[in-house]
Protein backbone atom coordinates (compact mmCIF):
# COMPACT_ATOMS: atom_id res chain seq x y z
CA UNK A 1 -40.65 -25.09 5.94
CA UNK A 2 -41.59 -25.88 9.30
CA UNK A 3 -41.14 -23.52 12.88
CA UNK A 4 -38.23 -24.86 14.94
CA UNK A 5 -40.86 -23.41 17.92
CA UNK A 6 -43.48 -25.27 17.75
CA UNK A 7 -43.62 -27.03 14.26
CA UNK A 8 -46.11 -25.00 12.38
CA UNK A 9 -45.87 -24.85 8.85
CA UNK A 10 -44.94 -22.01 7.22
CA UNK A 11 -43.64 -20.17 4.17
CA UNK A 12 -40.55 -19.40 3.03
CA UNK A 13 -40.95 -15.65 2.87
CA UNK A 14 -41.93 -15.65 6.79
CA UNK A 15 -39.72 -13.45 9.58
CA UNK A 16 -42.57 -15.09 12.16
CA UNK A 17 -44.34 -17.80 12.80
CA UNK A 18 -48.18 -17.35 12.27
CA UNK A 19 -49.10 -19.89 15.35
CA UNK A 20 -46.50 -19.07 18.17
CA UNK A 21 -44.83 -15.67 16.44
CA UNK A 22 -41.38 -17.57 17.43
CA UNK A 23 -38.72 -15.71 14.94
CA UNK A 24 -37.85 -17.51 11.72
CA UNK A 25 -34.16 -18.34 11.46
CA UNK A 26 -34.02 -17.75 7.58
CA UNK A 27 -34.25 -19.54 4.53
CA UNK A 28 -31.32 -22.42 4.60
CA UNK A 29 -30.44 -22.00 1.08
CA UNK A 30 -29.22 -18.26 2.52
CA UNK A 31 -27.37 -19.45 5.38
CA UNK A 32 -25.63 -22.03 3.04
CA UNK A 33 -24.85 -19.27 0.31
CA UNK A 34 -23.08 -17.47 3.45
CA UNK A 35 -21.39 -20.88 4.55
CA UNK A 36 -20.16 -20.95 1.04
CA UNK A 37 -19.03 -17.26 1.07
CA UNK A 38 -17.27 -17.67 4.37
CA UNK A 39 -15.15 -20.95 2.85
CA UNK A 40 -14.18 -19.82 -0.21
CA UNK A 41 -12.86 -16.24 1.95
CA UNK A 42 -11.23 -18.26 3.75
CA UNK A 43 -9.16 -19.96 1.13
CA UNK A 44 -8.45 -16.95 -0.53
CA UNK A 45 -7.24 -16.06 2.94
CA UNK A 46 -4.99 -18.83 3.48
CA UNK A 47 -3.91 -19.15 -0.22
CA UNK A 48 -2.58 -15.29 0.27
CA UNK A 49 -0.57 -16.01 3.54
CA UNK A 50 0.90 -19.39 1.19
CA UNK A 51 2.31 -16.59 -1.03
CA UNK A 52 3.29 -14.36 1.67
CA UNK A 53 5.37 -16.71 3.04
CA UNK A 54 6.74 -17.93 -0.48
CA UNK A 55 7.87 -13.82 -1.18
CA UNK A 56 5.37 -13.68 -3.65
CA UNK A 57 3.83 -10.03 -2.76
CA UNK A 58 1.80 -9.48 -5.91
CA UNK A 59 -0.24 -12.80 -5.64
CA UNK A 60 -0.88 -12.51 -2.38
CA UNK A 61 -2.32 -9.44 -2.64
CA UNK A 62 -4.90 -10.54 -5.28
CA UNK A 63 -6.12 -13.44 -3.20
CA UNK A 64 -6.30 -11.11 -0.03
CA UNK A 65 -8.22 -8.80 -1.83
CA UNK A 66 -10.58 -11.35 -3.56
CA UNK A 67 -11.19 -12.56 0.03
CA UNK A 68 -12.06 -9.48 0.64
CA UNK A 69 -14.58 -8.78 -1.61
CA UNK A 70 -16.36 -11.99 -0.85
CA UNK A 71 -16.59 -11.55 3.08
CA UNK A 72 -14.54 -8.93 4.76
CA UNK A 73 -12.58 -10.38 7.30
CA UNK A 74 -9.62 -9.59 9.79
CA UNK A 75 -6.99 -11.96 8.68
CA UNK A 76 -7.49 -10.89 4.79
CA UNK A 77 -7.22 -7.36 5.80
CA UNK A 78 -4.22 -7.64 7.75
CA UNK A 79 -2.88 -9.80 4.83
CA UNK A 80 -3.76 -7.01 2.81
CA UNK A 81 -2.02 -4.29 5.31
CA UNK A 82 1.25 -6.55 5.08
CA UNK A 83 1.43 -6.45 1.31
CA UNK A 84 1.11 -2.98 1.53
CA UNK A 85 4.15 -2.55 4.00
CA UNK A 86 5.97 -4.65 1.59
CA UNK A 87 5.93 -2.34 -1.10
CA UNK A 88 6.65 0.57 0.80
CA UNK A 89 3.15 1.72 0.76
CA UNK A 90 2.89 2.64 4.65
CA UNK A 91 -0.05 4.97 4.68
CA UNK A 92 -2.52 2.34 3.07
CA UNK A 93 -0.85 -0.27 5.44
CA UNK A 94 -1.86 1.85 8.40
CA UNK A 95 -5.36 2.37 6.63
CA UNK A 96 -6.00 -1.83 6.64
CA UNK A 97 -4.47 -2.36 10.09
CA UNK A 98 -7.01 -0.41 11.38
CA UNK A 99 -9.74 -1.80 9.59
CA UNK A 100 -8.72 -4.98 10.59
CA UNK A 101 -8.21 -3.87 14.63
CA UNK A 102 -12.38 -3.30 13.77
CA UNK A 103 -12.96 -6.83 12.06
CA UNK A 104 -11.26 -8.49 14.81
CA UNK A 105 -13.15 -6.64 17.66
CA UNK A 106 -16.30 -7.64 15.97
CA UNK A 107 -15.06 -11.06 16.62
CA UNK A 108 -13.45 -10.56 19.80
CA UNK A 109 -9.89 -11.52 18.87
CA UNK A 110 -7.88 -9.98 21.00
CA UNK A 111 -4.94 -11.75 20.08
CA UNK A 112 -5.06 -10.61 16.51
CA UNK A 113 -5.79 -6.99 17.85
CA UNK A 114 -2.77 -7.13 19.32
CA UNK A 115 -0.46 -8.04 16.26
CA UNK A 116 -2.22 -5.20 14.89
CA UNK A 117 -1.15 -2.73 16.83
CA UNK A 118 2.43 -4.01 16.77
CA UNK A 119 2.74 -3.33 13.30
CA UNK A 120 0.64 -0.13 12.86
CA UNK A 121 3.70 0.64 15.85
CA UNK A 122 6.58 -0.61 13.68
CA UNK A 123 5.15 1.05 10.52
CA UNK A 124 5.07 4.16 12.77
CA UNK A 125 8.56 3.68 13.57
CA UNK A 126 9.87 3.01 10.36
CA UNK A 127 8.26 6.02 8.70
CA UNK A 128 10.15 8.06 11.37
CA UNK A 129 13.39 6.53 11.09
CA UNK A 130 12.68 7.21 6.54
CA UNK A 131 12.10 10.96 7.34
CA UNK A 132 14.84 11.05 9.40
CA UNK A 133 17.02 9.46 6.83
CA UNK A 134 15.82 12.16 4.21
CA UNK A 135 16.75 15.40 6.30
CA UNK A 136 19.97 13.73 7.10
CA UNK A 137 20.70 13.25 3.77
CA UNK A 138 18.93 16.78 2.93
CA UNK A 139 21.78 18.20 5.27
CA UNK A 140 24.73 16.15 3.80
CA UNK A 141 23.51 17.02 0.07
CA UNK A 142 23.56 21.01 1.36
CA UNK A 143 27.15 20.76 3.10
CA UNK A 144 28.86 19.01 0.04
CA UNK A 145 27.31 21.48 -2.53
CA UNK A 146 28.44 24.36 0.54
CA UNK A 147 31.88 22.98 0.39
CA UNK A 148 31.92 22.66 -3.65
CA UNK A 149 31.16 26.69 -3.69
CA UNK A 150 33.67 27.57 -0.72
């Protein structure tokens, strides 16, 4: 391995060069390991949105989460966050948008930040609109069992 600086040879183990003290960028076989990881995230990502859009909620959510195990990243979260809201499970949903509002700032996708936040606000708005439903229907079951005993 050779300094990108100033050509010196050094050894794999090295954070600096020994001639110029220029910073070593890393062993390649690393940053190819993490080109790999990122890749094979990314399918898992796109393989999960496949079966989003194909209804199929329970495969989707195993290849967003296997994405996410891999390398974290915002679009498997949100994935992730969606299958959640599709089984009803808003609480976790709102959990995963906001870790994914994080995983896109670290990339500074602003776009994607904003989707977020329209669904953690439709989540929010459909939870209200369930608890509403309940003590409406709270208040219908107590009149009708009121009337029954009148």
């Amino acid at each position: 391995m050779f300094c990108e600086q100033c050509g010196n040879k050094i050894s794999k183990q090295a954070v600096f060069c020994s001639k110029c003290g220029a910073k070593v960028s890393g062993n390649k076989e690393e940053e190819i390991a993490e080109n790999d990881d990122f890749d094979e995230s990314i399918r898992y990502t796109k393989k999960g949105f496949k079966c989003l859009d194909m209804e199929n909620n329970d495969k989707a959510y195993r290849c967003f989460s296997k994405a996410m195990a891999i390398l974290p990243n915002g679009y498997a979260c949100y994935g992730l966050a969606c299958c959640h809201s599709r089984t009803g499970d808003y609480g976790e949903a709102l959990d995963l948008f906001i870790e994914a509002i994080e995983l896109f700032e670290e990339q500074g996708d602003r776009d994607s930040i904003r989707q977020c936040n329209d669904a953690i606000k439709d989540i929010q708005e459909t939870m209200k609109q369930r608890d509403e439903n309940r003590e409406g229907l709270f208040k219908l079951g107590v009149d009708i069992i009121s009337n029954l005993l009148s």
